[in-house]
C-alpha atoms as a PDB file:
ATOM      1  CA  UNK A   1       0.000   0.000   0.000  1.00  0.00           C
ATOM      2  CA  UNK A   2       1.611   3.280  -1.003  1.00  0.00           C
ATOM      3  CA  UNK A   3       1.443   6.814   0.669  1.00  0.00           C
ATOM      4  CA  UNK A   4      -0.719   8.000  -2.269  1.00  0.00           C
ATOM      5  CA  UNK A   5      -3.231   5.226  -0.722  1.00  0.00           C
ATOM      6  CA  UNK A   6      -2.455   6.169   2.771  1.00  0.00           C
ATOM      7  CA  UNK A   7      -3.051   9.973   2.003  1.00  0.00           C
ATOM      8  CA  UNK A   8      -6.551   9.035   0.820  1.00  0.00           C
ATOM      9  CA  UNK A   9      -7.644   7.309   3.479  1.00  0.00           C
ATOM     10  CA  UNK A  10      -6.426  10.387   6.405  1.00  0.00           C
ATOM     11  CA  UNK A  11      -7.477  13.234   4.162  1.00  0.00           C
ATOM     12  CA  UNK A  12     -11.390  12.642   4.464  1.00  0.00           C
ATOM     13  CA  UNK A  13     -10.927  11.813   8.255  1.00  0.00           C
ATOM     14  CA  UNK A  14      -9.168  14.850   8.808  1.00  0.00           C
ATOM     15  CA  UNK A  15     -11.760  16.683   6.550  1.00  0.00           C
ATOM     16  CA  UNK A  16     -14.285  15.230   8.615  1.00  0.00           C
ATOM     17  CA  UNK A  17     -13.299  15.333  12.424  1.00  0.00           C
ATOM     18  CA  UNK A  18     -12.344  19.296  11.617  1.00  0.00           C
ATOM     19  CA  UNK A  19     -15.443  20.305   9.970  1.00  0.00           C
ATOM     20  CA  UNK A  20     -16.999  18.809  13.528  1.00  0.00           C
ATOM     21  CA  UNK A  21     -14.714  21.090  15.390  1.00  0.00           C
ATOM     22  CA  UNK A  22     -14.857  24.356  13.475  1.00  0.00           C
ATOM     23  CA  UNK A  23     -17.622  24.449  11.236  1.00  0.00           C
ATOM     24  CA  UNK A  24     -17.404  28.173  10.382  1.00  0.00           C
ATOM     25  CA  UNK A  25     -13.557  27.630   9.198  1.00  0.00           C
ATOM     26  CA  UNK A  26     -12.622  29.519   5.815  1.00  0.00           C
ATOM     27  CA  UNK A  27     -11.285  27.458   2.628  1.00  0.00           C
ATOM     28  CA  UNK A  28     -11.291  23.447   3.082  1.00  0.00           C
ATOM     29  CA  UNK A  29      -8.216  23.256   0.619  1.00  0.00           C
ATOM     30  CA  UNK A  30      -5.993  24.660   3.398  1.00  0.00           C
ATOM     31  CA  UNK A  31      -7.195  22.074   5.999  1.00  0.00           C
ATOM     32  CA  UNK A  32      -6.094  18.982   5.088  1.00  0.00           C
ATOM     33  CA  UNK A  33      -2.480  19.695   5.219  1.00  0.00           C
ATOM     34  CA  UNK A  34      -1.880  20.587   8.964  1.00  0.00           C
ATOM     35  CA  UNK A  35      -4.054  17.483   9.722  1.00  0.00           C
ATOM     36  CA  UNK A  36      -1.521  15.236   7.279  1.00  0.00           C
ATOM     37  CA  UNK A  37       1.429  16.479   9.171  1.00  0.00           C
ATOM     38  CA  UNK A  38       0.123  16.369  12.397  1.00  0.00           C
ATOM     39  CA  UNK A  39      -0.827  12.808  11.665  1.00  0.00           C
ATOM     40  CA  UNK A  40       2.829  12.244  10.428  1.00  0.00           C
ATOM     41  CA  UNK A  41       4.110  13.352  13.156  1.00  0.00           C
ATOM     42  CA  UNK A  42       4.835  17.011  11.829  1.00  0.00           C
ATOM     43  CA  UNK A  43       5.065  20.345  13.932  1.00  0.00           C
ATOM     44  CA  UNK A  44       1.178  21.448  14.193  1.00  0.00           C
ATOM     45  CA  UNK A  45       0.330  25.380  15.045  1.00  0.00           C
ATOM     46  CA  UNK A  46      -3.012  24.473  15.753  1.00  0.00           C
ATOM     47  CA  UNK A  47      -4.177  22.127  17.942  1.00  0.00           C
ATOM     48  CA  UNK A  48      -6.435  19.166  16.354  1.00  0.00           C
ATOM     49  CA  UNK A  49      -9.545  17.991  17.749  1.00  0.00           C
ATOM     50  CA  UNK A  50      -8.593  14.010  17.864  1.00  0.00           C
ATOM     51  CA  UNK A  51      -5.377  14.963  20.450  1.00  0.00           C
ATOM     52  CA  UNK A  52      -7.941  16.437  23.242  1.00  0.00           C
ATOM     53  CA  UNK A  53      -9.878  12.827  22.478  1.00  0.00           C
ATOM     54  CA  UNK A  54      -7.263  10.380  23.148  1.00  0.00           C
ATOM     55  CA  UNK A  55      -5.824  12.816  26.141  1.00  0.00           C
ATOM     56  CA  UNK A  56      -9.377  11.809  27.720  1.00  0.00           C
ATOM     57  CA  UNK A  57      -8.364   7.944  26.242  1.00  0.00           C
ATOM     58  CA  UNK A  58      -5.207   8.470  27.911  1.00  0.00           C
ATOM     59  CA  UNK A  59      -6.598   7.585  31.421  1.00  0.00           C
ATOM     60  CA  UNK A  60      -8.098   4.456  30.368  1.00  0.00           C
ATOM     61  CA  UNK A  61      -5.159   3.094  29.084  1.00  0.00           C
ATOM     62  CA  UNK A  62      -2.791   3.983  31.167  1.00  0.00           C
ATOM     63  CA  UNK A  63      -0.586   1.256  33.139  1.00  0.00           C
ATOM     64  CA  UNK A  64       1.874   3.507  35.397  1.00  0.00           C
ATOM     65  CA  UNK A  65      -0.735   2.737  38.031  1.00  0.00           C
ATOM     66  CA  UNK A  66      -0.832  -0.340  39.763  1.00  0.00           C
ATOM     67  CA  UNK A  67      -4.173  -2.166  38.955  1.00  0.00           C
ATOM     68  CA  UNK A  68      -5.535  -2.439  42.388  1.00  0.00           C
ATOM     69  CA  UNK A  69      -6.369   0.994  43.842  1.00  0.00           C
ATOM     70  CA  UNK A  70      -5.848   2.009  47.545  1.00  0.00           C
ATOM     71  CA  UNK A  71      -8.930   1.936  49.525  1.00  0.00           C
ATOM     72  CA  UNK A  72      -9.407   3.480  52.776  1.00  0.00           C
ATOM     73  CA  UNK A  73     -11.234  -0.192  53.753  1.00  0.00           C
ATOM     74  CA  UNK A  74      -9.206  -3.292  53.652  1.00  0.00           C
ATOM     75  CA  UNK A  75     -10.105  -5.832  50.678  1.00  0.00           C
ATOM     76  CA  UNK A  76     -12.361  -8.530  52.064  1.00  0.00           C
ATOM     77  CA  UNK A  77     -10.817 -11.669  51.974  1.00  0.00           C
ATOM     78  CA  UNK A  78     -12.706 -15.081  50.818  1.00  0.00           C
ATOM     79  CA  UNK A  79     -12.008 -16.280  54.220  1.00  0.00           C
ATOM     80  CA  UNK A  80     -14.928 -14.360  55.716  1.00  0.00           C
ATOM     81  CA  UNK A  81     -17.373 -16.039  53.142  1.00  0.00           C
ATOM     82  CA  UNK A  82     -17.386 -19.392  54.614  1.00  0.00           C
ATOM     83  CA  UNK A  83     -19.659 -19.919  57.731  1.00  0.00           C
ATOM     84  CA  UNK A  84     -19.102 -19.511  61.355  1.00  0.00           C
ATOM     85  CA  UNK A  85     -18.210 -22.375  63.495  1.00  0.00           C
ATOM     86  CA  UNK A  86     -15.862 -24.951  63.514  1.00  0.00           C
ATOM     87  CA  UNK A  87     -14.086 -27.000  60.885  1.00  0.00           C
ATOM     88  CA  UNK A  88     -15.246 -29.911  61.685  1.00  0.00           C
ATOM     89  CA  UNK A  89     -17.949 -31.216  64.025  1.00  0.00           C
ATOM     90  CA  UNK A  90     -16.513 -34.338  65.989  1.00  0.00           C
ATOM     91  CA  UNK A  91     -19.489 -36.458  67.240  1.00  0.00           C
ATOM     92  CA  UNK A  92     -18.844 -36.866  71.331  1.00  0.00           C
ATOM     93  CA  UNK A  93     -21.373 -37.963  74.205  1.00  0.00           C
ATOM     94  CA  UNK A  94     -20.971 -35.974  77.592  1.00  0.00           C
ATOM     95  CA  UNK A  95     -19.551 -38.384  80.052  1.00  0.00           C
ATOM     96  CA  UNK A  96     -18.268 -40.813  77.555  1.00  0.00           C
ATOM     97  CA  UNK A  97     -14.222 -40.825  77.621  1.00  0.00           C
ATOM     98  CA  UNK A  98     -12.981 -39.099  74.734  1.00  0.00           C
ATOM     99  CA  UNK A  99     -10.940 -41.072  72.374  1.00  0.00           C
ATOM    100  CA  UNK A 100      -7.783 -40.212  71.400  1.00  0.00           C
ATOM    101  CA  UNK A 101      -8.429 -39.509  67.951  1.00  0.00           C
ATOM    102  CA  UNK A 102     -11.311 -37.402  68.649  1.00  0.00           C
ATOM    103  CA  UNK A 103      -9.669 -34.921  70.819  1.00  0.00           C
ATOM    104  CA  UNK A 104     -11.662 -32.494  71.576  1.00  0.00           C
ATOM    105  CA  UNK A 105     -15.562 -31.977  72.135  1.00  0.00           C
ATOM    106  CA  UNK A 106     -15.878 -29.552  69.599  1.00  0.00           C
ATOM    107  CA  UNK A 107     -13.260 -29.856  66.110  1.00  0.00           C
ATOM    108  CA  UNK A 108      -9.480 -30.258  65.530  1.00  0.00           C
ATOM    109  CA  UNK A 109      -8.578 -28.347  62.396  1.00  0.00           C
ATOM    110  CA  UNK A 110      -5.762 -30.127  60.260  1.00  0.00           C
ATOM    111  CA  UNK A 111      -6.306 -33.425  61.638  1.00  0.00           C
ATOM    112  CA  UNK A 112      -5.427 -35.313  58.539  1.00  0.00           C
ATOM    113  CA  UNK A 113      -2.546 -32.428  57.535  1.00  0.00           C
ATOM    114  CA  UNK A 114      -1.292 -33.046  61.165  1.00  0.00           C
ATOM    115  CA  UNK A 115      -0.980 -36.651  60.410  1.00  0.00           C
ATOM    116  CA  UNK A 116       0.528 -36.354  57.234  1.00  0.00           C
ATOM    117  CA  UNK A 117       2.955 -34.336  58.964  1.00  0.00           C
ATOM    118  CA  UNK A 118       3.736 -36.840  61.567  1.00  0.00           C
ATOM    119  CA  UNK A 119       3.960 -39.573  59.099  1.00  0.00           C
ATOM    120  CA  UNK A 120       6.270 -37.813  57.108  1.00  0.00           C
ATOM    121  CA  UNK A 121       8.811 -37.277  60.159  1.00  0.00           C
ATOM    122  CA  UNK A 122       8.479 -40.528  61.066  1.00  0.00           C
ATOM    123  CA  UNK A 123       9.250 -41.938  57.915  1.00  0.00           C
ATOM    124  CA  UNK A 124      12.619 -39.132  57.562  1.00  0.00           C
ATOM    125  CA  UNK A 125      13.287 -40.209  61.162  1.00  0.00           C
ATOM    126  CA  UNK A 126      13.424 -44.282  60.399  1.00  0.00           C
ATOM    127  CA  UNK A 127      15.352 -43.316  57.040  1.00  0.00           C
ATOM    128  CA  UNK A 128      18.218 -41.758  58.975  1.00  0.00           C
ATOM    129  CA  UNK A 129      18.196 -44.182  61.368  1.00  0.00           C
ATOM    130  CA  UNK A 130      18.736 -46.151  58.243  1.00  0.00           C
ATOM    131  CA  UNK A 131      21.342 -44.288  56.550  1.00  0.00           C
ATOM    132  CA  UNK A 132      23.071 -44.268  60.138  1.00  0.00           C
ATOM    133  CA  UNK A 133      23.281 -48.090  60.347  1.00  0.00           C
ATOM    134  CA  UNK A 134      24.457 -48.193  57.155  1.00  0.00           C
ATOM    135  CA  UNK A 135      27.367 -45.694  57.503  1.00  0.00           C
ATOM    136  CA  UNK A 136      28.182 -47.138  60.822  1.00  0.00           C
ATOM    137  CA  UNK A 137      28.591 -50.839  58.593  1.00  0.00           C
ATOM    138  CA  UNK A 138      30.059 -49.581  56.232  1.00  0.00           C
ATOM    139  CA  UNK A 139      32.853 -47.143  58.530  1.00  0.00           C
ATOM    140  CA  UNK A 140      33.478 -50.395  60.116  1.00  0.00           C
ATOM    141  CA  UNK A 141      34.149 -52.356  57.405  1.00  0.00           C
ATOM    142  CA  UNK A 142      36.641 -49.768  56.375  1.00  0.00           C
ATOM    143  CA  UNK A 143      37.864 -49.932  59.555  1.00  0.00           C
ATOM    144  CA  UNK A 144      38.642 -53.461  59.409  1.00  0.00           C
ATOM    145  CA  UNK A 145      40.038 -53.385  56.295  1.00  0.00           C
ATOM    146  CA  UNK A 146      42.581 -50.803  57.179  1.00  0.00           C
ATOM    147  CA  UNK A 147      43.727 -53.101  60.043  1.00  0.00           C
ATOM    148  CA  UNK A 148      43.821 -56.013  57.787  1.00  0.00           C
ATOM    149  CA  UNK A 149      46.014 -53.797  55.605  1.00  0.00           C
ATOM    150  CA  UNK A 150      48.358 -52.697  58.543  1.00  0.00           C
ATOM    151  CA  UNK A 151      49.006 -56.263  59.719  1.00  0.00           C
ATOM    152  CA  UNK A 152      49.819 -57.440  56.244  1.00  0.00           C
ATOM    153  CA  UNK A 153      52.164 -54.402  56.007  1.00  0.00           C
ATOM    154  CA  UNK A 154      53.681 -55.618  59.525  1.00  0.00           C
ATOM    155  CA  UNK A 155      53.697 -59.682  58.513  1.00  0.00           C
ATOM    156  CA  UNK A 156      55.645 -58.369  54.813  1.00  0.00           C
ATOM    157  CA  UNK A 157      58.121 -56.090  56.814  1.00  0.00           C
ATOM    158  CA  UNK A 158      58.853 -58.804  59.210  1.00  0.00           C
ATOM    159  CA  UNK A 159      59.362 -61.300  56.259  1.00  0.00           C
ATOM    160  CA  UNK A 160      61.693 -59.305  54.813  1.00  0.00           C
ATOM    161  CA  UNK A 161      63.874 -58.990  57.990  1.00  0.00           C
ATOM    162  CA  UNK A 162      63.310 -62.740  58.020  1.00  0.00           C
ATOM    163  CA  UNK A 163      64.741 -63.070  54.614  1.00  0.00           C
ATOM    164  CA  UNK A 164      67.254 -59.730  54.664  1.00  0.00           C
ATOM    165  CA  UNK A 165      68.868 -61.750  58.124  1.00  0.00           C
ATOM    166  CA  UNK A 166      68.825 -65.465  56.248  1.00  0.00           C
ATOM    167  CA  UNK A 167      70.580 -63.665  53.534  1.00  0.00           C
ATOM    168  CA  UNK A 168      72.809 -62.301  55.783  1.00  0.00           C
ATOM    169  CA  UNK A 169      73.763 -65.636  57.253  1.00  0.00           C
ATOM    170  CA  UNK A 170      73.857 -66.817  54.036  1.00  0.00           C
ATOM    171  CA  UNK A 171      76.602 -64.788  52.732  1.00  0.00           C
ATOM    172  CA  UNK A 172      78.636 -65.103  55.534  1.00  0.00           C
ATOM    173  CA  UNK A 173      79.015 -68.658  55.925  1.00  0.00           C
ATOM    174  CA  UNK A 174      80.029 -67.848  51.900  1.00  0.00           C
ATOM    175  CA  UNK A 175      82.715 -65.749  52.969  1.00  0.00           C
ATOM    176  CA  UNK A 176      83.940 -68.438  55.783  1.00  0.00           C
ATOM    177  CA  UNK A 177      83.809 -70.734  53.387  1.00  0.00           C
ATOM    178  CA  UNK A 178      86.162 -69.346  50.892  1.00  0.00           C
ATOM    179  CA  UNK A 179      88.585 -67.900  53.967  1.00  0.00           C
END
């Protein structure tokens, strides 16, 4: 689309929204072109009709507000929609003893979160009691392996003496032998 089509598209929207403003103005010929360049983007002397519109736009679409206004009440939260009372109504007979998973005469909120919750350290709990034994096997193992290694190291060096002395011997009885 060129800027011949462009022009003939703005020019009888400019004709039109400034014959709404100023309908006693003098020549249309002389019109069109501060409404061209003011819609190009060109200096304007005269202000045009459609820049007082969209500064009354401008409100509704602007974002440098944040979209929740301040109130001088606080919000009201969905919390104070549900009904008064407890949580949950735990059926108990007056004189009865109470059981210990029905606590209380009236409710215990979280019950089943509270469980979960003690389930879950339980289980962590027997899982590093777990890991423990295993690292305690395992560090004696290694424990028992070093020794294992030591006394070999001891029974070698004492094999060599064993062998360095018989050596020894060895060679001198050589010597006497030839003296």
């Amino acid at each position: 689309m060129g800027f011949g089509a462009l022009r003939g598209i703005v020019r009888p929207l400019c004709r039109s929204l400034l014959s709404q403003a100023s309908p006693a103005s003098g020549s249309i010929s002389s019109l069109p072109k501060p409404c061209l360049n003011s819609f190009l983007g060109g200096s304007v002397y005269r202000q045009s009709p459609w820049i007082s519109i969209s500064n009354q736009l401008h409100s509704l679409t602007d974002t440098r507000f944040p979209k929740r206004r301040p109130q001088d009440k606080p919000r009201r939260k969905r919390a104070s929609l549900k009904p008064p009372g407890p949580y949950a109504w735990v059926k108990h007979t007056p004189g009865e003893p109470i059981l210990p998973n029905n606590p209380n005469e009236g409710s215990v909120k979280r019950r089943n979160e509270k469980k979960r919750m003690r389930l879950r350290r339980a289980f962590k709990l027997a899982e590093a009691k777990k890991r423990k034994a295993l690292l305690q096997e395992a560090n004696r193992k290694k424990k028992i392996k070093q020794v294992e290694r030591k006394m070999a190291a001891v029974a070698r060096e004492r094999a060599w003496a064993e062998r360095l002395a018989e050596l020894q011997r060895l060679e001198e009885e050589k010597k006497k032998a030839m003296a």
